[in-house]
Protein backbone atom coordinates (compact mmCIF):
# COMPACT_ATOMS: atom_id res chain seq x y z
CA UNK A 1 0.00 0.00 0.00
CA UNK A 2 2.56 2.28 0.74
CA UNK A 3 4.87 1.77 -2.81
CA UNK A 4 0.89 2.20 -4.19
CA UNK A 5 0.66 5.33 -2.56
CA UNK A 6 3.76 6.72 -3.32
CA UNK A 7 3.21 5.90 -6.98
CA UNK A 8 0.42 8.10 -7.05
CA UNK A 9 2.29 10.67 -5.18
CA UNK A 10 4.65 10.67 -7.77
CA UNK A 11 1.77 10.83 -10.41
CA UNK A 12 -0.10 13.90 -9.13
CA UNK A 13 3.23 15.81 -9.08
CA UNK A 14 3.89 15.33 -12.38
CA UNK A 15 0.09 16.11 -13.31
CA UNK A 16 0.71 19.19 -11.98
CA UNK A 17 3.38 20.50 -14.06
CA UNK A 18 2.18 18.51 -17.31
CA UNK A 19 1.41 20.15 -20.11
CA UNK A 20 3.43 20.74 -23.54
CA UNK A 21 6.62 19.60 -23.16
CA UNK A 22 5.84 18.52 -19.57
CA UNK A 23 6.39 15.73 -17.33
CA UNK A 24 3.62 13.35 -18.55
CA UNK A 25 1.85 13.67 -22.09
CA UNK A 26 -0.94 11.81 -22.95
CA UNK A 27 -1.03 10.49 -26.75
CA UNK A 28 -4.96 9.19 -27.66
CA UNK A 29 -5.52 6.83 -30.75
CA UNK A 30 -3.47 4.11 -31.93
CA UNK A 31 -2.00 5.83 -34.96
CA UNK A 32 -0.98 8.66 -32.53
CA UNK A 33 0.79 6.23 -30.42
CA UNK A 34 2.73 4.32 -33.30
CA UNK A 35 4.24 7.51 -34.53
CA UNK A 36 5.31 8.23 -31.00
CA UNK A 37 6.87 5.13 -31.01
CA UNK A 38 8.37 5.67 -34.04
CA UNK A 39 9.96 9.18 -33.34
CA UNK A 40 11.30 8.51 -29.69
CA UNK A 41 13.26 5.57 -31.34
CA UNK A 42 14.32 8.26 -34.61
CA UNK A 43 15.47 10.95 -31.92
CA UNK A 44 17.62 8.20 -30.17
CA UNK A 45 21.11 8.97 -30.02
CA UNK A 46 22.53 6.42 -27.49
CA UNK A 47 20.36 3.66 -26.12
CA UNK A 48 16.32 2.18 -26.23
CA UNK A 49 15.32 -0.31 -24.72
CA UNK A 50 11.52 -1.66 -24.48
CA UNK A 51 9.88 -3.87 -23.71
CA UNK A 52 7.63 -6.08 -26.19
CA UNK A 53 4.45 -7.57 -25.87
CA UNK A 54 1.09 -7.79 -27.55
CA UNK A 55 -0.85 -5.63 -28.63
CA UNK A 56 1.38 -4.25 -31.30
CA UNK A 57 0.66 -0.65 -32.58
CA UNK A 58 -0.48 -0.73 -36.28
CA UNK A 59 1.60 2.16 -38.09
CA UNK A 60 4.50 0.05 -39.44
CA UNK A 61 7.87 0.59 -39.97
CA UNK A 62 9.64 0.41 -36.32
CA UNK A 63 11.63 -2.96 -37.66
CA UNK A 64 13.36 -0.88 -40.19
CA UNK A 65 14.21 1.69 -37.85
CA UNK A 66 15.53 -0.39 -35.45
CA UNK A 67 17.84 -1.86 -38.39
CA UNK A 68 19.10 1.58 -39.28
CA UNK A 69 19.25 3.09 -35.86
CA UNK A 70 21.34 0.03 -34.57
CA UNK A 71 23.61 0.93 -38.26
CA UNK A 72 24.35 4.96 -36.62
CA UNK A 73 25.52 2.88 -33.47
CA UNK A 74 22.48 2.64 -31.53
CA UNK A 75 22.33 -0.25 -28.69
CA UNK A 76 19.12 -1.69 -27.87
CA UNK A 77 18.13 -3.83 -24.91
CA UNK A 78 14.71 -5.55 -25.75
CA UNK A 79 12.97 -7.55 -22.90
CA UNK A 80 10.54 -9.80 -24.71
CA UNK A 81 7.64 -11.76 -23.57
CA UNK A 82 7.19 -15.34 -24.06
CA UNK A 83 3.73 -14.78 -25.69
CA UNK A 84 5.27 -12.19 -28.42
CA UNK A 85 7.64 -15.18 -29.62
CA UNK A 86 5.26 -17.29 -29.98
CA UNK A 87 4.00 -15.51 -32.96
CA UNK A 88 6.05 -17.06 -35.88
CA UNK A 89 6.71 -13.41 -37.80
CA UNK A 90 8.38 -12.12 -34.11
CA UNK A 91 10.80 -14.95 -33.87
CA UNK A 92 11.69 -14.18 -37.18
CA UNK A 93 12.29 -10.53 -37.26
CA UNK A 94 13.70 -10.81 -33.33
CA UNK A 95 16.18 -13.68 -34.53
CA UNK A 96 17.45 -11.03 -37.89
CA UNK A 97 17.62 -8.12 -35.27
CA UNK A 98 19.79 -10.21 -32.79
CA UNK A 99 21.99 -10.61 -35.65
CA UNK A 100 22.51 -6.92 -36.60
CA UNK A 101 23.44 -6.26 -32.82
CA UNK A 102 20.27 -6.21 -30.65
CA UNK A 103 20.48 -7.25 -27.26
CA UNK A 104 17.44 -9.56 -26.10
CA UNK A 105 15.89 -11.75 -23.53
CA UNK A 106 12.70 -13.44 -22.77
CA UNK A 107 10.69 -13.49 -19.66
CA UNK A 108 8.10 -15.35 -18.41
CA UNK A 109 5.02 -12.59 -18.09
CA UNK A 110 6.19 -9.04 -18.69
CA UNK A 111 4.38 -6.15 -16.41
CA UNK A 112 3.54 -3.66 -19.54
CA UNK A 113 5.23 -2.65 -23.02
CA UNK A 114 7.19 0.07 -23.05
CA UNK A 115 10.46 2.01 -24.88
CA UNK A 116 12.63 4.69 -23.19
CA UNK A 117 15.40 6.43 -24.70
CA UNK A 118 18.36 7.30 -24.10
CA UNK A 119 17.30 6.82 -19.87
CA UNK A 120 15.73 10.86 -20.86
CA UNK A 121 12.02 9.58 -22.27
CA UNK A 122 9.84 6.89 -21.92
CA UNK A 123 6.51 5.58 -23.87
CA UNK A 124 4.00 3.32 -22.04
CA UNK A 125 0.70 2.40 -22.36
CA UNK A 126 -2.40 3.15 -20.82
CA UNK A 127 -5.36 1.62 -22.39
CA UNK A 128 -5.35 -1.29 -24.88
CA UNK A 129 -8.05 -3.38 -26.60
CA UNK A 130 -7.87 -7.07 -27.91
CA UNK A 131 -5.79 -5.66 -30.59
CA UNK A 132 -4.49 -2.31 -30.57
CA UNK A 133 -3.13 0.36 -27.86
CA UNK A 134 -5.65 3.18 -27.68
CA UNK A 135 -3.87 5.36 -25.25
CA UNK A 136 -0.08 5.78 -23.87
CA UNK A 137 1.65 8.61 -21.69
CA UNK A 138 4.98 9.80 -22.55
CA UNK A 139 7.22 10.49 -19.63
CA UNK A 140 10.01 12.46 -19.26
CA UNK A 141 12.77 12.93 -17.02
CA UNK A 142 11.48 12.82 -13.55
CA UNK A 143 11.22 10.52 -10.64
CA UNK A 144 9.01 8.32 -12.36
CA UNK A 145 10.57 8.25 -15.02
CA UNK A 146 13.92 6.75 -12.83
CA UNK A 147 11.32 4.18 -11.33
CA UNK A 148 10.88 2.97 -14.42
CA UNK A 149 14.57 2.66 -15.24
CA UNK A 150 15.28 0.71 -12.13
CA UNK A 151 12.24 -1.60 -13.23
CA UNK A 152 13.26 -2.36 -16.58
CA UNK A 153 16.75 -3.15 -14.76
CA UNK A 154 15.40 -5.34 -12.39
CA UNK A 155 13.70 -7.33 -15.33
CA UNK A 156 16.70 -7.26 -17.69
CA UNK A 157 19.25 -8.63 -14.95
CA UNK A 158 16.69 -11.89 -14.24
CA UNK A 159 15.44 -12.49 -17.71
CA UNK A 160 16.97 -15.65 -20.03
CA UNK A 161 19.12 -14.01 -23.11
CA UNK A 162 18.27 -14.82 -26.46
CA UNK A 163 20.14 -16.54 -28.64
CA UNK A 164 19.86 -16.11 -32.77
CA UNK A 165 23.00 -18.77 -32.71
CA UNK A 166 20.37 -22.09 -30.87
CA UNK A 167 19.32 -23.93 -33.74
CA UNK A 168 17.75 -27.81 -34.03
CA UNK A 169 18.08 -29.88 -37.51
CA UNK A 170 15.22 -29.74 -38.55
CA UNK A 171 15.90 -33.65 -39.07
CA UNK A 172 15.25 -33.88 -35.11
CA UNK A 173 13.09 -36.51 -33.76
CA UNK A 174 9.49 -35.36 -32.78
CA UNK A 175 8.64 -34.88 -29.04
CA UNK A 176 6.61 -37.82 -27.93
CA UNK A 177 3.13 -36.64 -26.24
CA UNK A 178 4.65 -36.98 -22.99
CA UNK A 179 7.61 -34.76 -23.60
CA UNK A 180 4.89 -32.10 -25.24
CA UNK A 181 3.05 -31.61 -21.93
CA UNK A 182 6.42 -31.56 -19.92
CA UNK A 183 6.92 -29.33 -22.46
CA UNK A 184 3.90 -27.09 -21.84
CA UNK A 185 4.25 -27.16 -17.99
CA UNK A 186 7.32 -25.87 -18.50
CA UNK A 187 6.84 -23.11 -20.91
CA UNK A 188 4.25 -22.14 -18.32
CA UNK A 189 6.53 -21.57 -15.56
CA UNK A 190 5.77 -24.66 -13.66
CA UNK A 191 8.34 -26.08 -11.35
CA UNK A 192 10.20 -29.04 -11.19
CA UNK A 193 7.94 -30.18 -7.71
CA UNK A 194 5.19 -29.02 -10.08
CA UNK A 195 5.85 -31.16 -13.27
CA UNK A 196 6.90 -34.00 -11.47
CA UNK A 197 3.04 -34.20 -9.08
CA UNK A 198 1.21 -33.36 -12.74
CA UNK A 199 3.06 -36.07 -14.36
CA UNK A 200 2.85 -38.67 -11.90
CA UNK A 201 6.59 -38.28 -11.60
CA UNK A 202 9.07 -37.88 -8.86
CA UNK A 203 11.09 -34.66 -8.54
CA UNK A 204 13.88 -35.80 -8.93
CA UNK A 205 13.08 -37.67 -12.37
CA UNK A 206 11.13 -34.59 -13.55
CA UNK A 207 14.60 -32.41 -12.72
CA UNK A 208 16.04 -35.61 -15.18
CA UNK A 209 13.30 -35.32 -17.80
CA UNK A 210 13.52 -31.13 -18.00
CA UNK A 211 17.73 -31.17 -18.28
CA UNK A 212 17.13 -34.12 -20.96
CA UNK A 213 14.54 -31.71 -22.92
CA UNK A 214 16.91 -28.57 -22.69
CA UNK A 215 19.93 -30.09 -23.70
CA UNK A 216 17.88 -31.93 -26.26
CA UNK A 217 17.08 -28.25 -27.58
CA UNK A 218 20.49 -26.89 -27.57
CA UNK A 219 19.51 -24.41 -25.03
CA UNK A 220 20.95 -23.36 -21.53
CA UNK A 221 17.41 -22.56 -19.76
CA UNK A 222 14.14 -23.22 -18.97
CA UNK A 223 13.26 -20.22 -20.54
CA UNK A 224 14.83 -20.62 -24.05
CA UNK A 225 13.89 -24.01 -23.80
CA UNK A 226 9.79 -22.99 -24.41
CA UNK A 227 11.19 -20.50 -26.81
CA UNK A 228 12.86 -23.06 -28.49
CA UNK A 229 10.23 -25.76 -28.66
CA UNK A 230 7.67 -22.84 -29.92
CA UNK A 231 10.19 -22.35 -32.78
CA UNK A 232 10.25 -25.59 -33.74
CA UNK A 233 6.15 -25.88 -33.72
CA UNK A 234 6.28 -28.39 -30.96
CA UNK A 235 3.85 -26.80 -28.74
């Protein structure tokens, strides 16, 4: 209650002095918000780093962007959620980005989208439908603004990296129907303790079963391990 409360602290006092060119903007529509996407990232000088999740914003050409603005020396630092890669065009473009220099990593269930620049500007946002962002506030340097810094840290230290450079034949044997649901639990988070009471399996042989599947995958973690078995259309 109190972090709550200080939050909104912190959100009346930049109310206060909003306005053009203020603390917190307001952006409405989700054209609106995709060209604020766009030109925080074209203004970028030194770093952005986001997070990605659905729903995507609907005006385009961000991809590109990213390809030239990592080109002028850019870094990037993309947290992305599971659910994003599991959308076959994502892995895709994510796997070509990693290539031309981004830095990224998965997590399990990431709090909200969002892209700051150079640690002076950041875009999240506020109210989304089924399939499109209707609103997002811009935020600029303040104490908020440092909040979300430190959270974005927080996430990026404990997330899995991803790897363009993990790759299965695509002669590999199929999963059996067992190793699917292990599979599934896993990509869900579940535990070891977990899989193993599900399955009807001890914990220690669901520990066995889990290493078996990741090194199976070429992976290191659980985490790249669901990303990995997405890829490959086994789940």
């Amino acid at each position: 209650m109190e972090a709550r409360a200080a939050v909104a602290s912190v959100a009346r006092d930049a109310r206060s002095h909003s306005g053009t060119g203020g603390v917190l903007q307001v952006v409405h529509g989700p054209k609106r918000v995709g060209w604020a996407a766009y030109e925080l990232q074209s203004n970028a000088t030194t770093l952005v780093q986001g997070v990605a999740k659905p729903p995507y914003v609907t005006t385009g050409p961000l991809d590109s962007l990213e390809s030239r603005k990592l080109a002028e020396g850019v870094r990037y630092q993309v947290l992305y959620d599971r659910s994003a890669l599991a959308r076959p065009p994502q892995l895709d473009i994510t796997t070509k980005l990693v290539a031309l220099g981004e830095q990224a990593r998965v997590i399990h269930v990431a709090p909200t989208k969002l892209i700051m620049v150079d640690g002076e500007i950041a875009l999240l946002p506020l109210t989304v439908s089924e399939n499109s962002i209707e609103s997002a506030v811009v935020v600029r340097s303040s104490a908020m603004l440092a909040a979300i810094a430190r959270i974005f840290e927080d996430l990026w230290r404990f997330a899995a990296p991803f790897s363009a450079a993990h790759d299965v034949s695509g002669g590999e044997v199929q999963p059996t129907e067992e190793e699917r649901w292990i599979l599934s639990l896993l990509a869900s988070g579940a535990t070891d303790d977990t899989i193993g009471r599900l399955m009807g399996f001890s914990a220690r042989t669901a520990h066995r079963r889990v290493r078996e599947l990741i090194a199976r995958l070429g992976v290191e973690t659980r985490f790249q391990a669901g990303m990995q078995a997405v890829k490959l259309g086994w789940l």
